[in-house]
C-alpha atoms as a PDB file:
ATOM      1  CA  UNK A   1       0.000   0.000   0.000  1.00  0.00           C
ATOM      2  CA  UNK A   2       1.528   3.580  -0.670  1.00  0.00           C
ATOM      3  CA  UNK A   3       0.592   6.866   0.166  1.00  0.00           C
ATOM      4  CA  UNK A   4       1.559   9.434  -1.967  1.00  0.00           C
ATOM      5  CA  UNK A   5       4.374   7.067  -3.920  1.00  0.00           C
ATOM      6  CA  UNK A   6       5.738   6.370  -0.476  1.00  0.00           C
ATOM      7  CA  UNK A   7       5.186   2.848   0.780  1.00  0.00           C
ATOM      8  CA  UNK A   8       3.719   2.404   4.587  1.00  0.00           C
ATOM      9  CA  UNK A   9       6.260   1.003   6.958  1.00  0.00           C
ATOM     10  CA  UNK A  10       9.621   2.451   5.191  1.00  0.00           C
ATOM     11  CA  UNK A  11      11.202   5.546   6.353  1.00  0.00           C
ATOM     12  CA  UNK A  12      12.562   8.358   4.042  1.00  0.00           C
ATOM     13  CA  UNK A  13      16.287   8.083   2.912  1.00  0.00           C
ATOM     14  CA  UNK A  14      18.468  10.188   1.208  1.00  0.00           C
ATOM     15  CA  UNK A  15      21.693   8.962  -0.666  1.00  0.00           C
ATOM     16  CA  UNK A  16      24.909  11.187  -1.274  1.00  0.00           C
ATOM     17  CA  UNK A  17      27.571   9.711  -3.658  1.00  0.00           C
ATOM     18  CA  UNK A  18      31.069  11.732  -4.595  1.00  0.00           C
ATOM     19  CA  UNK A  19      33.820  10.962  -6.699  1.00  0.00           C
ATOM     20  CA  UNK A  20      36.694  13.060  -6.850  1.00  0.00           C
ATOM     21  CA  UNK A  21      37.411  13.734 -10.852  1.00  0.00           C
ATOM     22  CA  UNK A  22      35.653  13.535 -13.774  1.00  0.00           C
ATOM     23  CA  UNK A  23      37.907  11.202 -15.042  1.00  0.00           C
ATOM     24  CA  UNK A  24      36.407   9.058 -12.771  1.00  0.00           C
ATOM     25  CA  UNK A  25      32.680   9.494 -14.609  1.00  0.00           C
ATOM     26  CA  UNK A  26      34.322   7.025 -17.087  1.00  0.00           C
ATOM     27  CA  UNK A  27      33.531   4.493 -14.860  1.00  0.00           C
ATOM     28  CA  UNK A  28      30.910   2.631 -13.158  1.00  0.00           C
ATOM     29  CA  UNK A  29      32.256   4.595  -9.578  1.00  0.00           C
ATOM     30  CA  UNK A  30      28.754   6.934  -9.060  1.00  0.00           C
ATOM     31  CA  UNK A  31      26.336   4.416 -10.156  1.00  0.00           C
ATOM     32  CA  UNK A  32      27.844   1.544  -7.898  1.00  0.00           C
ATOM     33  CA  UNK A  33      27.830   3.967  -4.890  1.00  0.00           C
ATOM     34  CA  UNK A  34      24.337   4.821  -5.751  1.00  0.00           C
ATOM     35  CA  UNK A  35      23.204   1.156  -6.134  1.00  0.00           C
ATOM     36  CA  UNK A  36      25.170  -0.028  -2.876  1.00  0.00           C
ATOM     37  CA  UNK A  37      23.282   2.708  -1.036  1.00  0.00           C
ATOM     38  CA  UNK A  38      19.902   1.883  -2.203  1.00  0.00           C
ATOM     39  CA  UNK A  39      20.778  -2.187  -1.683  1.00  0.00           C
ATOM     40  CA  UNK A  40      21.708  -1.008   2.314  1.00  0.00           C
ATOM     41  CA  UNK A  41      18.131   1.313   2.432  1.00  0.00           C
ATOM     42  CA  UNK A  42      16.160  -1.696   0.805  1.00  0.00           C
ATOM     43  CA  UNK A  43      17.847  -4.090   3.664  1.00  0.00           C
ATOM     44  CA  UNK A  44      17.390  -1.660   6.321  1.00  0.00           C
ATOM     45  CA  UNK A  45      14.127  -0.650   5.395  1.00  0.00           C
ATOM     46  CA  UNK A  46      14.768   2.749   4.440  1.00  0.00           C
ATOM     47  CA  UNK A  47      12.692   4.342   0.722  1.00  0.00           C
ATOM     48  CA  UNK A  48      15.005   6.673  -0.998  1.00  0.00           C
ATOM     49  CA  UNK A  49      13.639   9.724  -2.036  1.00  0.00           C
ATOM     50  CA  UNK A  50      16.301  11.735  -3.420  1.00  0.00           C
ATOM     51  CA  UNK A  51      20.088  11.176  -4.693  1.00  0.00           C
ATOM     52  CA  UNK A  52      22.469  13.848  -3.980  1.00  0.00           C
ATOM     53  CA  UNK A  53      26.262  13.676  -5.831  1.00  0.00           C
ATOM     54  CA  UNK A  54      29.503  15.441  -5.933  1.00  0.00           C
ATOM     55  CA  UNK A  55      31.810  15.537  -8.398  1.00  0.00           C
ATOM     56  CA  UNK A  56      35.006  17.097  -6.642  1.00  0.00           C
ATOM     57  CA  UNK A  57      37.652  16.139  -3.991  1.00  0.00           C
ATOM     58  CA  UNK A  58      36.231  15.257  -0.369  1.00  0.00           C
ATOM     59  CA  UNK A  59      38.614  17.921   0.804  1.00  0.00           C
ATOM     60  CA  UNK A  60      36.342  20.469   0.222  1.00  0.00           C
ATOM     61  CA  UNK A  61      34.170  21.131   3.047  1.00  0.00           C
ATOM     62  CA  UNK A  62      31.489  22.993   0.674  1.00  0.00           C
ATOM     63  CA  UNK A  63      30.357  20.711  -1.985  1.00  0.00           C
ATOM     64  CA  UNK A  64      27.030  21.333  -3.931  1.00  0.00           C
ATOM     65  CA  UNK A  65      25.639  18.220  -3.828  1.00  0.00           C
ATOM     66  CA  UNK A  66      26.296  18.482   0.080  1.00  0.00           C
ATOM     67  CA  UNK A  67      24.801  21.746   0.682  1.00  0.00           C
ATOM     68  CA  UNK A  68      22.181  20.852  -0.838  1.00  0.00           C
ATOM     69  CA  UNK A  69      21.383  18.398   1.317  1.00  0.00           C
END
């Protein structure tokens, strides 16, 4: 049963991926940190409701995709 596209029972989840180069968009690196993530929400029982992603070195405190968070 859903309400509103959200299934009863499941809490809300966000995901946030990052890689740090573009170079790195050449490879499956974003999507298999995305589909991890929503394997661990589907086993914890956590729904996904948005994806959030960085493309830029984790030594950056302010990322986009993290701010917008």
């Amino acid at each position: 049963m859903t309400i509103e596209g959200t299934k009863i029972g499941l809490r809300k989840a966000i995901i946030y991926v990052r890689i740090s180069s573009k170079k790195q968009l050449e490879g499956d690196g974003i999507r298999s940190q995305e589909r991890t993530c929503r394997d661990y929400a589907g086993y914890h029982g956590l729904e996904p409701v948005k994806v959030f992603s960085d493309v830029m070195s984790g030594r950056f405190i302010s990322r986009p995709g993290m701010d917008a968070m």
